[in-house]
Protein backbone atom coordinates (compact mmCIF):
# COMPACT_ATOMS: atom_id res chain seq x y z
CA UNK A 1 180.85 237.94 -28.96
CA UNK A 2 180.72 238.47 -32.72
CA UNK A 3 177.51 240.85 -33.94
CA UNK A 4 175.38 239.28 -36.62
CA UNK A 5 175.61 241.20 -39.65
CA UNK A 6 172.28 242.78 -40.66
CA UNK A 7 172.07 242.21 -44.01
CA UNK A 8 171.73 238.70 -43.28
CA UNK A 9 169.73 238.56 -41.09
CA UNK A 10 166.79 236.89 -42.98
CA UNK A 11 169.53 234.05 -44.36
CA UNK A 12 169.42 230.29 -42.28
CA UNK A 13 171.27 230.16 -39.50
CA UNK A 14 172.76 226.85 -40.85
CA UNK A 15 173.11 224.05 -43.96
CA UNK A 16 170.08 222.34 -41.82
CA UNK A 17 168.12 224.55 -41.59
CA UNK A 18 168.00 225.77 -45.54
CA UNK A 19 168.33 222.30 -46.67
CA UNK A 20 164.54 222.28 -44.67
CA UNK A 21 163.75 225.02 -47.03
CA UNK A 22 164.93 223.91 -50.07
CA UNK A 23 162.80 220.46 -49.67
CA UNK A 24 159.46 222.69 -48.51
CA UNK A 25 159.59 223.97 -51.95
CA UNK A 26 160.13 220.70 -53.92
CA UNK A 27 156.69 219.07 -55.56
CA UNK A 28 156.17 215.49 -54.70
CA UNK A 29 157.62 214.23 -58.00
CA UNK A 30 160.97 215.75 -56.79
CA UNK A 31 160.83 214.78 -52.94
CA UNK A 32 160.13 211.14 -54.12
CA UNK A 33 163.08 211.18 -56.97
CA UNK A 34 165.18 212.49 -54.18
CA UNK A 35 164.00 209.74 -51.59
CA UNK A 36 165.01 207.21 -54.68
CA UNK A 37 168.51 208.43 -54.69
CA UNK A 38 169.23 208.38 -51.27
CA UNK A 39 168.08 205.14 -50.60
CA UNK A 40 170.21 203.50 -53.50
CA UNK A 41 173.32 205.37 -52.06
CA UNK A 42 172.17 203.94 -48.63
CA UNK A 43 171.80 200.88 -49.91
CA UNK A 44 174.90 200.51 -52.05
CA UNK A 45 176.60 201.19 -48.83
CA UNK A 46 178.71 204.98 -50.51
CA UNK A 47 178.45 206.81 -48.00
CA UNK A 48 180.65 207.08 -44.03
CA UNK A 49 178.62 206.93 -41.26
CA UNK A 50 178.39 210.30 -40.93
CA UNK A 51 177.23 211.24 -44.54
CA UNK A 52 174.44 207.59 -43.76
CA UNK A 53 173.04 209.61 -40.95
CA UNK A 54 172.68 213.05 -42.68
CA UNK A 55 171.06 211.36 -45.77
CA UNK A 56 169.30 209.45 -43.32
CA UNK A 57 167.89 212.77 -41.76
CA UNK A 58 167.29 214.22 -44.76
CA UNK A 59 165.53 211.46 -46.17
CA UNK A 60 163.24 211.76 -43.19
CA UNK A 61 162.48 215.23 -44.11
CA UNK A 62 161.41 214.38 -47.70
CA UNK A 63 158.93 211.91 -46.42
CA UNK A 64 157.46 214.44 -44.21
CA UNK A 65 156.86 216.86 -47.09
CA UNK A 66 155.95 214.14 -48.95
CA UNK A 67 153.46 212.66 -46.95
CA UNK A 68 152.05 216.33 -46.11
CA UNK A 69 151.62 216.84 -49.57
CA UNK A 70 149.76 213.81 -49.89
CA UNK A 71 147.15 214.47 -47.41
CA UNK A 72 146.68 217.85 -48.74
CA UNK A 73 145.54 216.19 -52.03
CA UNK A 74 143.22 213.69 -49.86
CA UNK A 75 141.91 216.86 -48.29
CA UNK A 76 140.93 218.33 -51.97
CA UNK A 77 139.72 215.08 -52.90
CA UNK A 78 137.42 215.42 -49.89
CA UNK A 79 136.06 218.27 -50.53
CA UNK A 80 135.68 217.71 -54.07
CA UNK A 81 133.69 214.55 -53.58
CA UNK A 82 131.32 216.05 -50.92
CA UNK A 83 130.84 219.42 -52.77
CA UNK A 84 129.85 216.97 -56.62
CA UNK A 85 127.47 214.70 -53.63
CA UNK A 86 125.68 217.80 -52.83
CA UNK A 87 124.97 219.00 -56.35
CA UNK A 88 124.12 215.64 -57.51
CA UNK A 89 120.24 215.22 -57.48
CA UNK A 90 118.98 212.55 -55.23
CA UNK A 91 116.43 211.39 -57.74
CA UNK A 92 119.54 210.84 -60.33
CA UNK A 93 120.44 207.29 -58.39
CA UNK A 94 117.29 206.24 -57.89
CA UNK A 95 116.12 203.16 -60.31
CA UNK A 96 115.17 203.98 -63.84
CA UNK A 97 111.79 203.97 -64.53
CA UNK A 98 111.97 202.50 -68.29
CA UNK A 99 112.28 205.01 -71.44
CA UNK A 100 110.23 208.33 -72.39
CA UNK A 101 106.73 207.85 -73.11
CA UNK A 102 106.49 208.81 -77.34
């Protein structure tokens, strides 16, 4: 049985396994663009059944990270609108009571 070289140790242990990596760094903009292209070679029929079912599997893995990314904005949103609700006065929705006195 073949030793694995040190050195390398930190490296993916296969394409599948970086090509997770690679996409956990993309922003949504490029996970989506990515998606796009996939599903127009999918669609214009390119690819051999074997390349269909790695795009396909790698198109799954873009919507993950996609989708993950875009609950972690909902999640900031969240917060955001709870933490401006709590600094908002109460008194500021309540009706106005005409203009200034002079």
């Amino acid at each position: 049985m073949a030793k694995k070289d040190p050195s390398k140790a930190h490296e993916p242990e296969n394409q599948a396994e970086q090509s997770l990596e690679s996409i956990q760094t993309m922003s949504f903009e490029q996970a989506m663009a990515e998606l796009e292209q996939i599903s127009a070679r999918l669609d214009a029929n390119e690819l051999s059944l074997a390349g269909s079912l790695a795009a396909y599997q790698r198109g799954g893995q873009l919507l993950a990270h996609a989708k993950a990314l875009l609950e972690s904005v909902q999640t900031q949103i969240e917060v955001i609108d709870e933490q401006g609700r709590r600094s908002v006065p109460s008194h500021t929705f309540l009706a106005d009571d005409g203009p200034p006195a002079s």
